[in-house]
Protein backbone atom coordinates (compact mmCIF):
# COMPACT_ATOMS: atom_id res chain seq x y z
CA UNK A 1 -6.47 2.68 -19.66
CA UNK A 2 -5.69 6.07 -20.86
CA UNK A 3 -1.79 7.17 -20.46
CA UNK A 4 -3.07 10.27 -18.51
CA UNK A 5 -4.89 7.85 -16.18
CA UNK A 6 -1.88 5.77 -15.39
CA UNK A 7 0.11 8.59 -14.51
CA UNK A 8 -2.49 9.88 -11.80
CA UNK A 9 -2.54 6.26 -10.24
CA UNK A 10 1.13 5.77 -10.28
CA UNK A 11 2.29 9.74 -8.92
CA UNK A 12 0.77 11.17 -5.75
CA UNK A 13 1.60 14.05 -7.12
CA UNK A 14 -1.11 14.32 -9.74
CA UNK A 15 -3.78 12.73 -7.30
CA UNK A 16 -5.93 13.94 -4.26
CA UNK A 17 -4.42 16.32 -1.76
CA UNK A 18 -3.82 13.54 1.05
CA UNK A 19 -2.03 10.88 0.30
CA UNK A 20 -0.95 7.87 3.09
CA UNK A 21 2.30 5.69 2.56
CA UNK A 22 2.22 2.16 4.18
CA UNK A 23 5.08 0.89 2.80
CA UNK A 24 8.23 1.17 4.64
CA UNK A 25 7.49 4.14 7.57
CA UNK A 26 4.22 5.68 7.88
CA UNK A 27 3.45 8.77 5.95
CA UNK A 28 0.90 11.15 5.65
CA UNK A 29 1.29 13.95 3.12
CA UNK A 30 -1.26 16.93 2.49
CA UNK A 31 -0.51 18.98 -0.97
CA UNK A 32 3.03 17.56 -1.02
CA UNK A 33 3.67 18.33 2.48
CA UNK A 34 4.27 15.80 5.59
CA UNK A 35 2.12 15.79 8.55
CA UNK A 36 1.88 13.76 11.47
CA UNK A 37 -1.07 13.05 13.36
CA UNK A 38 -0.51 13.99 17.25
CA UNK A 39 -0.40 10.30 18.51
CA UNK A 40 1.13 7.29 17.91
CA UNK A 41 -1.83 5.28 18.08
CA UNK A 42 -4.03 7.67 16.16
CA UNK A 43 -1.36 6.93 13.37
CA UNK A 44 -2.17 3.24 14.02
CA UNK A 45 -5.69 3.23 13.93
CA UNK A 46 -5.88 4.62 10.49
CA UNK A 47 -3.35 2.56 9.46
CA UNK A 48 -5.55 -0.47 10.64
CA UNK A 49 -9.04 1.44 8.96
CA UNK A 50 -6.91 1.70 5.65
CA UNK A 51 -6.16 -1.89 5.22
CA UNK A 52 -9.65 -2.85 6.38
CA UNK A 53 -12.07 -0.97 5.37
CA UNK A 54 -15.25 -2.48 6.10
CA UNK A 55 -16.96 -1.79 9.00
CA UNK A 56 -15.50 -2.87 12.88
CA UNK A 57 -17.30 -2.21 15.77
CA UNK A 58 -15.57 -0.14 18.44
CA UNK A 59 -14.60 -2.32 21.13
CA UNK A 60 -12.83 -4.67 18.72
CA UNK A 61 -10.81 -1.32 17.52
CA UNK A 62 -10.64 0.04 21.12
CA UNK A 63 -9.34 -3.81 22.48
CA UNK A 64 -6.90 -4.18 19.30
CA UNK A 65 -5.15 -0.58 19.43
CA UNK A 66 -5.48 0.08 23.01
CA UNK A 67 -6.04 -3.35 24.25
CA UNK A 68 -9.45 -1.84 26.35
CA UNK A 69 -12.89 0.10 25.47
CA UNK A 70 -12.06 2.98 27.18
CA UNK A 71 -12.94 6.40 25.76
CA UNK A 72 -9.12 6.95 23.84
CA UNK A 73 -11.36 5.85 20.56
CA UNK A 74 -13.85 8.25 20.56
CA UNK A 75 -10.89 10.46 20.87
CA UNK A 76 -9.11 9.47 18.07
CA UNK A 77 -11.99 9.29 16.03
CA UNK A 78 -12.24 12.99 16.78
CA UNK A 79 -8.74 13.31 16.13
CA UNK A 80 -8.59 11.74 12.55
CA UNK A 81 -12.14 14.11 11.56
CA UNK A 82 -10.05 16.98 12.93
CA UNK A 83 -6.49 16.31 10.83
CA UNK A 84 -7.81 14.95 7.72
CA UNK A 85 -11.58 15.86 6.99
CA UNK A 86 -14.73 15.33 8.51
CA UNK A 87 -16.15 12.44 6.34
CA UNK A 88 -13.03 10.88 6.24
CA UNK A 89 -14.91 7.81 8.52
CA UNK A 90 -18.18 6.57 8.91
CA UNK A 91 -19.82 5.55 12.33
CA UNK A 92 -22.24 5.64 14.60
CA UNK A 93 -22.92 4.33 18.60
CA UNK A 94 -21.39 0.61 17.39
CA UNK A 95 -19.40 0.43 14.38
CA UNK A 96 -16.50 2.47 12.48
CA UNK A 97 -15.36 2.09 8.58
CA UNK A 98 -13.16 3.90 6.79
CA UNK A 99 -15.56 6.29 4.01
CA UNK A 100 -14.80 4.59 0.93
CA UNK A 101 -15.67 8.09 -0.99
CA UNK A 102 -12.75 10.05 0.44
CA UNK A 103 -10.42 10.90 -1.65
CA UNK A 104 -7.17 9.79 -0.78
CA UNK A 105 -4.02 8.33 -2.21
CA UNK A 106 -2.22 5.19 -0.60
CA UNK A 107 0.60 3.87 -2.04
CA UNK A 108 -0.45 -0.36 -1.36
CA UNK A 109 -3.92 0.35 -2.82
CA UNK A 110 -2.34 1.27 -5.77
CA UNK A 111 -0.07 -1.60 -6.50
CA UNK A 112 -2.92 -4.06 -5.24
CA UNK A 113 -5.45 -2.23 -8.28
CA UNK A 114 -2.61 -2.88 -10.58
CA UNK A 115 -2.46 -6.42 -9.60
CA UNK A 116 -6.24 -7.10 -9.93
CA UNK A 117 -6.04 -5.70 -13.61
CA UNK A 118 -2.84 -6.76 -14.99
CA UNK A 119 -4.36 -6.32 -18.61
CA UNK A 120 -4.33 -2.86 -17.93
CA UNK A 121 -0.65 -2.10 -17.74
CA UNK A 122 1.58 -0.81 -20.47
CA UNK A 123 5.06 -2.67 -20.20
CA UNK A 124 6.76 -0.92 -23.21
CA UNK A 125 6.85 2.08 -20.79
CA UNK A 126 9.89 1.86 -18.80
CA UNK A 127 8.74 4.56 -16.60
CA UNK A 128 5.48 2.52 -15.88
CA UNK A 129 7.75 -0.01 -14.27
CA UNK A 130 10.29 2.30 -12.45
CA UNK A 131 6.91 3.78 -11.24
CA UNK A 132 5.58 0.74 -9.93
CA UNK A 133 9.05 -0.68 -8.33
CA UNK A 134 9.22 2.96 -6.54
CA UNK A 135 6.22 2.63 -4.59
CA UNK A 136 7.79 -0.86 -3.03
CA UNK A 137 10.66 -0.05 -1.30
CA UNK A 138 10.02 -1.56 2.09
CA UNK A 139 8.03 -3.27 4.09
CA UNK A 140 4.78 -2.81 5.41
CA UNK A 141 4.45 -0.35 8.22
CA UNK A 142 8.55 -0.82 8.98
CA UNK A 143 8.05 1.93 11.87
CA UNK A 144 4.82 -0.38 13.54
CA UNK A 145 5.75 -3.05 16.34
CA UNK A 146 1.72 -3.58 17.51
CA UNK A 147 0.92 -7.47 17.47
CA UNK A 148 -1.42 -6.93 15.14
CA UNK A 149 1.36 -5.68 12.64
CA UNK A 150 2.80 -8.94 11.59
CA UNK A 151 0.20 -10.61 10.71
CA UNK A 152 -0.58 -8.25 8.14
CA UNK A 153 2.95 -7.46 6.93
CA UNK A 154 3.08 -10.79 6.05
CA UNK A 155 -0.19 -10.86 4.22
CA UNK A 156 0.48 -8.43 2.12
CA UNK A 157 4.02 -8.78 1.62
CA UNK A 158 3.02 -11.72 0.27
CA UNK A 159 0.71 -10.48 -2.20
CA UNK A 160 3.15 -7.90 -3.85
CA UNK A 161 5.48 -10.96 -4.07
CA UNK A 162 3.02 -12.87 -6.21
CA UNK A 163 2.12 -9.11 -8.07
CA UNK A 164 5.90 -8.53 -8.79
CA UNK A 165 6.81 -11.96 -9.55
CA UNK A 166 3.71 -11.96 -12.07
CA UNK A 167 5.43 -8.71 -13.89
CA UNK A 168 8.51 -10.50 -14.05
CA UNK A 169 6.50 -13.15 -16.34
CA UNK A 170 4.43 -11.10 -18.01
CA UNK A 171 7.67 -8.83 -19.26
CA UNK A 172 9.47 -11.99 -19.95
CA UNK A 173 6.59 -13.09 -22.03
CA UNK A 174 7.25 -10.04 -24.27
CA UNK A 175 10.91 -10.20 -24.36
CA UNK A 176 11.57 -6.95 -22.24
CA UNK A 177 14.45 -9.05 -20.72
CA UNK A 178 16.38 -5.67 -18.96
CA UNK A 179 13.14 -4.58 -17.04
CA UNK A 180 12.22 -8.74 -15.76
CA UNK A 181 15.61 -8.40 -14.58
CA UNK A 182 15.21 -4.91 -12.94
CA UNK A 183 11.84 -6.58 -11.27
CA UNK A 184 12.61 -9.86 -10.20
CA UNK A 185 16.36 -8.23 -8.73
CA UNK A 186 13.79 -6.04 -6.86
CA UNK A 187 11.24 -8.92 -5.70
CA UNK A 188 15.12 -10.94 -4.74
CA UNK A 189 15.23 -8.11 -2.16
CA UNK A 190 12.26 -9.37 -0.05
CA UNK A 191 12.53 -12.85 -0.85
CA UNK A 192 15.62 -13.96 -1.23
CA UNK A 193 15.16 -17.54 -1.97
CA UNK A 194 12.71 -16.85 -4.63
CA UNK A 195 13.33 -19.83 -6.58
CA UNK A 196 10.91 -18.37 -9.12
CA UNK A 197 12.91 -14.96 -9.66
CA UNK A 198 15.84 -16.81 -9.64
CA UNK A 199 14.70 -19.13 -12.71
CA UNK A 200 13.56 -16.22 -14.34
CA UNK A 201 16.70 -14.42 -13.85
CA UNK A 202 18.65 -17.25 -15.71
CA UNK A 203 16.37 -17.19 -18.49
CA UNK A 204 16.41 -13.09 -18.87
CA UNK A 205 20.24 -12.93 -19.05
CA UNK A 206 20.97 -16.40 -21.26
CA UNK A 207 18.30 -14.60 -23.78
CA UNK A 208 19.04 -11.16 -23.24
């Protein structure tokens, strides 16, 4: 992957004009500037579109962010066209999905592409690293308390574990023993008990 190519992935900055944090609180940016949509459970709904983005039919969405199929989802479906672009969804009279075409920039689709092609990162680049650490800094969706939140904080949280611990390896592998240690002190933070990051951290500083 061209250098010019990682860049764009790893800073917003470089990307599309909207760009959504999930990790830690939720975020939405347009050109570098924050925005917030006018309700809370607007907020959620794309939240819950962005992680799944296949299609749903609306009374599961209306029953699982308002817990009925009343008319607030037709609202908010309005709402979200409004804020962030007209083909930013997909629907018609029975279903709703997120338009996979729109551009836009979230910070756990990145480090989940990264993870599926592992190959494809450059490890001599320290700022590749410090790049990919930054976009992990809490949890998913910290500000969130819906039921439907923990289920999929854990899900996920699990997945970066396995992505971050897998770093940790790989740079171990080619004796970058400062930066495994900068990762797996990282990963420690979420999982304390990693037994994992803890064996790797032995090795790191008895070689390094």
């Amino acid at each position: 992957m061209e250098q010019e190519q990682v860049t764009n992935l790893l800073s917003p900055k470089t990307t599309t004009a909207l760009r959504i944090y999930l990790l830690g609180n939720f975020q939405i940016e347009r050109d570098t500037t924050p925005t917030r949509l006018p309700r809370r459970k607007v907020e959620a709904l794309l939240a819950y579109l962005l992680l799944h983005p296949e299609q749903h039919s609306r009374d599961t969405l209306a029953t699982l962010i308002w817990g009925d199929t009343s008319d607030s989802l037709r609202t908010a479906l309005v709402t979200l066209r409004q804020h962030l672009g007209e083909t930013l969804l997909l629907s018609d009279r029975t279903h709703v999905q997120l338009n996979q075409d729109f551009p836009i920039w979230v910070d756990l689709h990145v480090l989940l592409d990264w993870a599926k092609h592992p190959d494809k990162m450059d490890l001599s680049d320290p700022e590749f690293c410090t790049s990919l650490l930054a976009l992990w800094q809490a949890e998913l969706l910290t500000d969130f308390y819906e039921d439907w939140i923990g289920v999929e904080r854990e899900h996920y949280r699990a997945q970066l574990l396995k992505f971050f611990l897998n770093l940790t390896q790989m740079l171990r592998a080619q004796s970058e023993y400062k930066r495994a240690i900068e990762v797996a002190n990282h990963l420690l933070r979420f999982d304390p008990a990693n037994e994992a990051a803890h064996q790797h951290l032995m090795f790191c500083y008895v070689a390094s």
